[in-house]
N, C-alpha and C. Protein backbone atom coordinates (compact mmCIF):
# COMPACT_ATOMS: atom_id res chain seq x y z
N UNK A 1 112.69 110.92 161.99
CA UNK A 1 112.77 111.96 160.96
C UNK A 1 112.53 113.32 161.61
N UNK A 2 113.35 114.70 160.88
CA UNK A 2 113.13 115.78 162.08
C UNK A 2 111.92 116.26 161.62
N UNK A 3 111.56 116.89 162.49
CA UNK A 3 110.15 117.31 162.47
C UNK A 3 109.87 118.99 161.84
N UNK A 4 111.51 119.66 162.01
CA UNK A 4 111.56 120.99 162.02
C UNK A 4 113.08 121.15 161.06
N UNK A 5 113.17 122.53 160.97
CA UNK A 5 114.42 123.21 160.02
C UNK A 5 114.91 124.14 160.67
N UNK A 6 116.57 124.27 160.38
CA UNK A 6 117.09 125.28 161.19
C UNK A 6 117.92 125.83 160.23
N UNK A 7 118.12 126.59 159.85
CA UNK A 7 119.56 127.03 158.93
C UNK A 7 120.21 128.27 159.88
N UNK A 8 121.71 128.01 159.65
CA UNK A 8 122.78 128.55 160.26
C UNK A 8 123.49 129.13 159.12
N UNK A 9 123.48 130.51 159.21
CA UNK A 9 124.64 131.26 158.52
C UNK A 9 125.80 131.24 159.20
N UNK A 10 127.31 130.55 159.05
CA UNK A 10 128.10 130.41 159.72
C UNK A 10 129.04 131.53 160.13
N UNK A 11 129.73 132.06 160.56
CA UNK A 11 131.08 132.80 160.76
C UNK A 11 131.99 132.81 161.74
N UNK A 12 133.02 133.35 161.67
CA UNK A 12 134.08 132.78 162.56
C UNK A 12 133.10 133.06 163.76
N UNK A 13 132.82 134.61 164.24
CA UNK A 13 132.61 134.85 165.33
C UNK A 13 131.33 134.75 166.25
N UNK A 14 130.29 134.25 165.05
CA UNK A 14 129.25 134.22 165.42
C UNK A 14 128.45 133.41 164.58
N UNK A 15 127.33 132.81 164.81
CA UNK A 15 126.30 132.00 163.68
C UNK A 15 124.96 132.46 164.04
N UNK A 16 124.37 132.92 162.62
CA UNK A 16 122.96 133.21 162.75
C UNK A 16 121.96 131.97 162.63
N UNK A 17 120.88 131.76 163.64
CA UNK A 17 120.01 130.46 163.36
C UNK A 17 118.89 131.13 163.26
N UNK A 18 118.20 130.51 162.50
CA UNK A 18 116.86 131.02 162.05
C UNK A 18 116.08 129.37 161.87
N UNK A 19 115.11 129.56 162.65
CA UNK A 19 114.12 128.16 163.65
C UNK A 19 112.88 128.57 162.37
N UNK A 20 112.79 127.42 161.40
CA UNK A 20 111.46 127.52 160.35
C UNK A 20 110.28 127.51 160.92
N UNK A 21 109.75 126.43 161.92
CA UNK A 21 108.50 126.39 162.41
C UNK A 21 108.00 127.61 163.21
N UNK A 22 109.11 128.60 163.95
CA UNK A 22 108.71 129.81 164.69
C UNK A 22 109.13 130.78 163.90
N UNK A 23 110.10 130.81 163.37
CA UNK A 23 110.31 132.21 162.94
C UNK A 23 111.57 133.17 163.68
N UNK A 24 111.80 132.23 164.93
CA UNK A 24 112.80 132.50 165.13
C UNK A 24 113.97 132.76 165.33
N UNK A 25 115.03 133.94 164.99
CA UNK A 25 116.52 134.15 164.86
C UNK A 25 116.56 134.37 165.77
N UNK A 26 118.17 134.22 166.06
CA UNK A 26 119.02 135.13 167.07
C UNK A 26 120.37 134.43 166.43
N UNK A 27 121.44 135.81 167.02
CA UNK A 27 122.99 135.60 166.49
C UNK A 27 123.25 135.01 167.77
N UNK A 28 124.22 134.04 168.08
CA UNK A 28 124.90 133.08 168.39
C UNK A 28 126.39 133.18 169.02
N UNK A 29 127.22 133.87 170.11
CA UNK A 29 128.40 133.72 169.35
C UNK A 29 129.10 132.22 169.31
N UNK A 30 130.10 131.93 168.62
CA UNK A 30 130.85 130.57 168.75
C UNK A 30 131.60 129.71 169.88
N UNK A 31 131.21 130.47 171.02
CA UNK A 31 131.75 129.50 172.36
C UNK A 31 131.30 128.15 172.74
N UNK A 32 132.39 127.49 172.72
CA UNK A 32 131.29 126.03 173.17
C UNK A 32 130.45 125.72 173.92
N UNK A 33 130.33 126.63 174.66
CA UNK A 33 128.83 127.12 175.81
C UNK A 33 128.14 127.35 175.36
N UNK A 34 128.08 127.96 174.27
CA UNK A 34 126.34 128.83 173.42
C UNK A 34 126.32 127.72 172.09
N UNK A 35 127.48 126.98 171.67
CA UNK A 35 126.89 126.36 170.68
C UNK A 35 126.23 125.09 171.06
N UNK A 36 126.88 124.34 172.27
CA UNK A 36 125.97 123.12 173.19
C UNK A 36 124.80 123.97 173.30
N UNK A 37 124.33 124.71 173.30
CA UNK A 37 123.27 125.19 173.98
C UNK A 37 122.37 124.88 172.74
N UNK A 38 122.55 125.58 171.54
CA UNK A 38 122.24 125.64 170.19
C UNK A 38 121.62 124.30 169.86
N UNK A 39 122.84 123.30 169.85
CA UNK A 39 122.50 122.22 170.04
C UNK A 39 121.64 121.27 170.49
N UNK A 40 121.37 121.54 172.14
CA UNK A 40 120.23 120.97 173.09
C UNK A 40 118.65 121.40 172.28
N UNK A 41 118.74 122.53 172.09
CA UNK A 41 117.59 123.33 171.21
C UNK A 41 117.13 123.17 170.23
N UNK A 42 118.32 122.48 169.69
CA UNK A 42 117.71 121.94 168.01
C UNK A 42 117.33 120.25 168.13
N UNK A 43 117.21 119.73 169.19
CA UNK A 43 116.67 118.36 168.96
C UNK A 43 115.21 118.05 168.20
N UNK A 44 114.85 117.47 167.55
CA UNK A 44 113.94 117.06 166.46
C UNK A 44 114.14 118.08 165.82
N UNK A 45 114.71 118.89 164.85
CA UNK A 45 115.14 119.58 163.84
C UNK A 45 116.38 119.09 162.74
N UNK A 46 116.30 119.40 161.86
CA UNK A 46 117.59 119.08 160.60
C UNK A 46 118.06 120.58 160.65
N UNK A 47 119.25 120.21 161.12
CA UNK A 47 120.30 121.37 160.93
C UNK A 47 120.84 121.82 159.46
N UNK A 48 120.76 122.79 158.58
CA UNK A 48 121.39 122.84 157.50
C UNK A 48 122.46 124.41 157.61
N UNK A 49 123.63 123.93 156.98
CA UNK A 49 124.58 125.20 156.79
C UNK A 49 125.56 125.28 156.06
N UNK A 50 126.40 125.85 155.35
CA UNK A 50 127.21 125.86 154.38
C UNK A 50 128.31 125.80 154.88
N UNK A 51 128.94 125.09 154.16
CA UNK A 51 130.87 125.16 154.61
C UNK A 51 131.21 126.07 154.25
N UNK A 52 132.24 126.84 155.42
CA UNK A 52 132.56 128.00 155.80
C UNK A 52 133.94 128.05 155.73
N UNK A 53 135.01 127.50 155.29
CA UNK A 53 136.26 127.47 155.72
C UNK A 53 136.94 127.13 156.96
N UNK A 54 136.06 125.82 157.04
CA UNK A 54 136.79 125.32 158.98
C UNK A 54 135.42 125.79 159.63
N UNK A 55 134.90 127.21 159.79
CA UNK A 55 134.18 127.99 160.84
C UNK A 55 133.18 126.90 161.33
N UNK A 56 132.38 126.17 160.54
CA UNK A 56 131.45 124.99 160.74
C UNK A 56 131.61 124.33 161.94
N UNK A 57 133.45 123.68 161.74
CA UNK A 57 133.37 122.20 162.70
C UNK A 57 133.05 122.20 164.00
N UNK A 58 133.06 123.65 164.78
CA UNK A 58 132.34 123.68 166.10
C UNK A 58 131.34 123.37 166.03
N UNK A 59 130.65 124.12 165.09
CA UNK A 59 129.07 123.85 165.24
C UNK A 59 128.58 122.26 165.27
N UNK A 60 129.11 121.71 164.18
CA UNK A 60 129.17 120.40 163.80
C UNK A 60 129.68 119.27 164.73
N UNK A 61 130.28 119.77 165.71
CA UNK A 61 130.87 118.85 166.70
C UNK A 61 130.02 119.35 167.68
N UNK A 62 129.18 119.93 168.19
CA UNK A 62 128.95 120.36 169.16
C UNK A 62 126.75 119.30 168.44
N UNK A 63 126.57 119.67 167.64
CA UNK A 63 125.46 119.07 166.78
C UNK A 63 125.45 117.36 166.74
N UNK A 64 126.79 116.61 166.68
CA UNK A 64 126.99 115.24 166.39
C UNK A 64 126.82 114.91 168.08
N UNK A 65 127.80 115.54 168.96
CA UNK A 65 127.75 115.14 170.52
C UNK A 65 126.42 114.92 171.07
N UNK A 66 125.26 115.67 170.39
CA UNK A 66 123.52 115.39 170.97
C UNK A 66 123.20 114.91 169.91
N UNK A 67 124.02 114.36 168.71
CA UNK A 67 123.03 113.52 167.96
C UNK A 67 122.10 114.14 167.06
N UNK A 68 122.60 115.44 166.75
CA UNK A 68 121.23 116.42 165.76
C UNK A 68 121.49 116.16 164.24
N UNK A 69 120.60 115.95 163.40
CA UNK A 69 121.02 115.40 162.26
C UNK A 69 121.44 116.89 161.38
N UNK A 70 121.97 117.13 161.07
CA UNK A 70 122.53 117.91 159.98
C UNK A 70 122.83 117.67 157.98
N UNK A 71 122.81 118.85 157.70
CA UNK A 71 123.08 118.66 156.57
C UNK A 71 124.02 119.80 155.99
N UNK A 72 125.54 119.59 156.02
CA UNK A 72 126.35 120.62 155.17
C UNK A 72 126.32 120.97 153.48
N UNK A 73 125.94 122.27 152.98
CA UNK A 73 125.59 121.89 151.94
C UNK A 73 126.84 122.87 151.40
N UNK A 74 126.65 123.03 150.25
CA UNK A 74 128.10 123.23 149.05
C UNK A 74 127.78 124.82 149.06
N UNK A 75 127.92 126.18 149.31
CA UNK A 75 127.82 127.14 149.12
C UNK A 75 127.74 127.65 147.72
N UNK A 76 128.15 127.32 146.70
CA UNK A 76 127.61 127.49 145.46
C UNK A 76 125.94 126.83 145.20
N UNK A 77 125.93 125.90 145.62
CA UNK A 77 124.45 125.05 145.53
C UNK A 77 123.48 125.98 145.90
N UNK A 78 123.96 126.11 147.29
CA UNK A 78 123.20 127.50 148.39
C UNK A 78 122.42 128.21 147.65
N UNK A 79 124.00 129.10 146.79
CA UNK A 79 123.40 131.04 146.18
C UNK A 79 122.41 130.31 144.88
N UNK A 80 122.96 129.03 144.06
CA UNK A 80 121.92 129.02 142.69
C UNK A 80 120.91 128.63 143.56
N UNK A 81 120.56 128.24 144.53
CA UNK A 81 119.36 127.73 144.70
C UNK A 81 118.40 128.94 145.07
């Protein structure tokens, strides 16, 4: 079970992660170099982020290849929540 939370604001060119247990952000851009990286970093964490129009499936493929558990959630759900 993850131990930690990450949420990712997605976009084409870049993804914001914001790390719950530290507090820490940083923007991201979308190269498969920085999102493996993203990836390696988020082990024992639940990834959560909204479907973006496609923009996601890097992230999401790059998240499944190390095995990080994720959760895509519905962008309407998101804003009422």
């Amino acid at each position: 079970m993850p131990q930690d939370l990450i949420g990712v604001d997605v976009s084409n060119d870049w993804i914001d992660v914001h790390r719950l247990s530290t507090g820490r952000h940083a923007r991201i851009p979308t190269t498969p170099e920085a999102l493996a990286r993203v990836a390696r970093e988020a082990q024992g964490a639940l990834v959560v982020f909204e479907t973006s129009g496609g923009y996601e499936r890097p992230l999401m493929a790059a998240l499944a290849e190390t095995r990080v558990p994720l959760a895509r959630v519905n962008p309407r759900q998101a804003r009422a929540f």
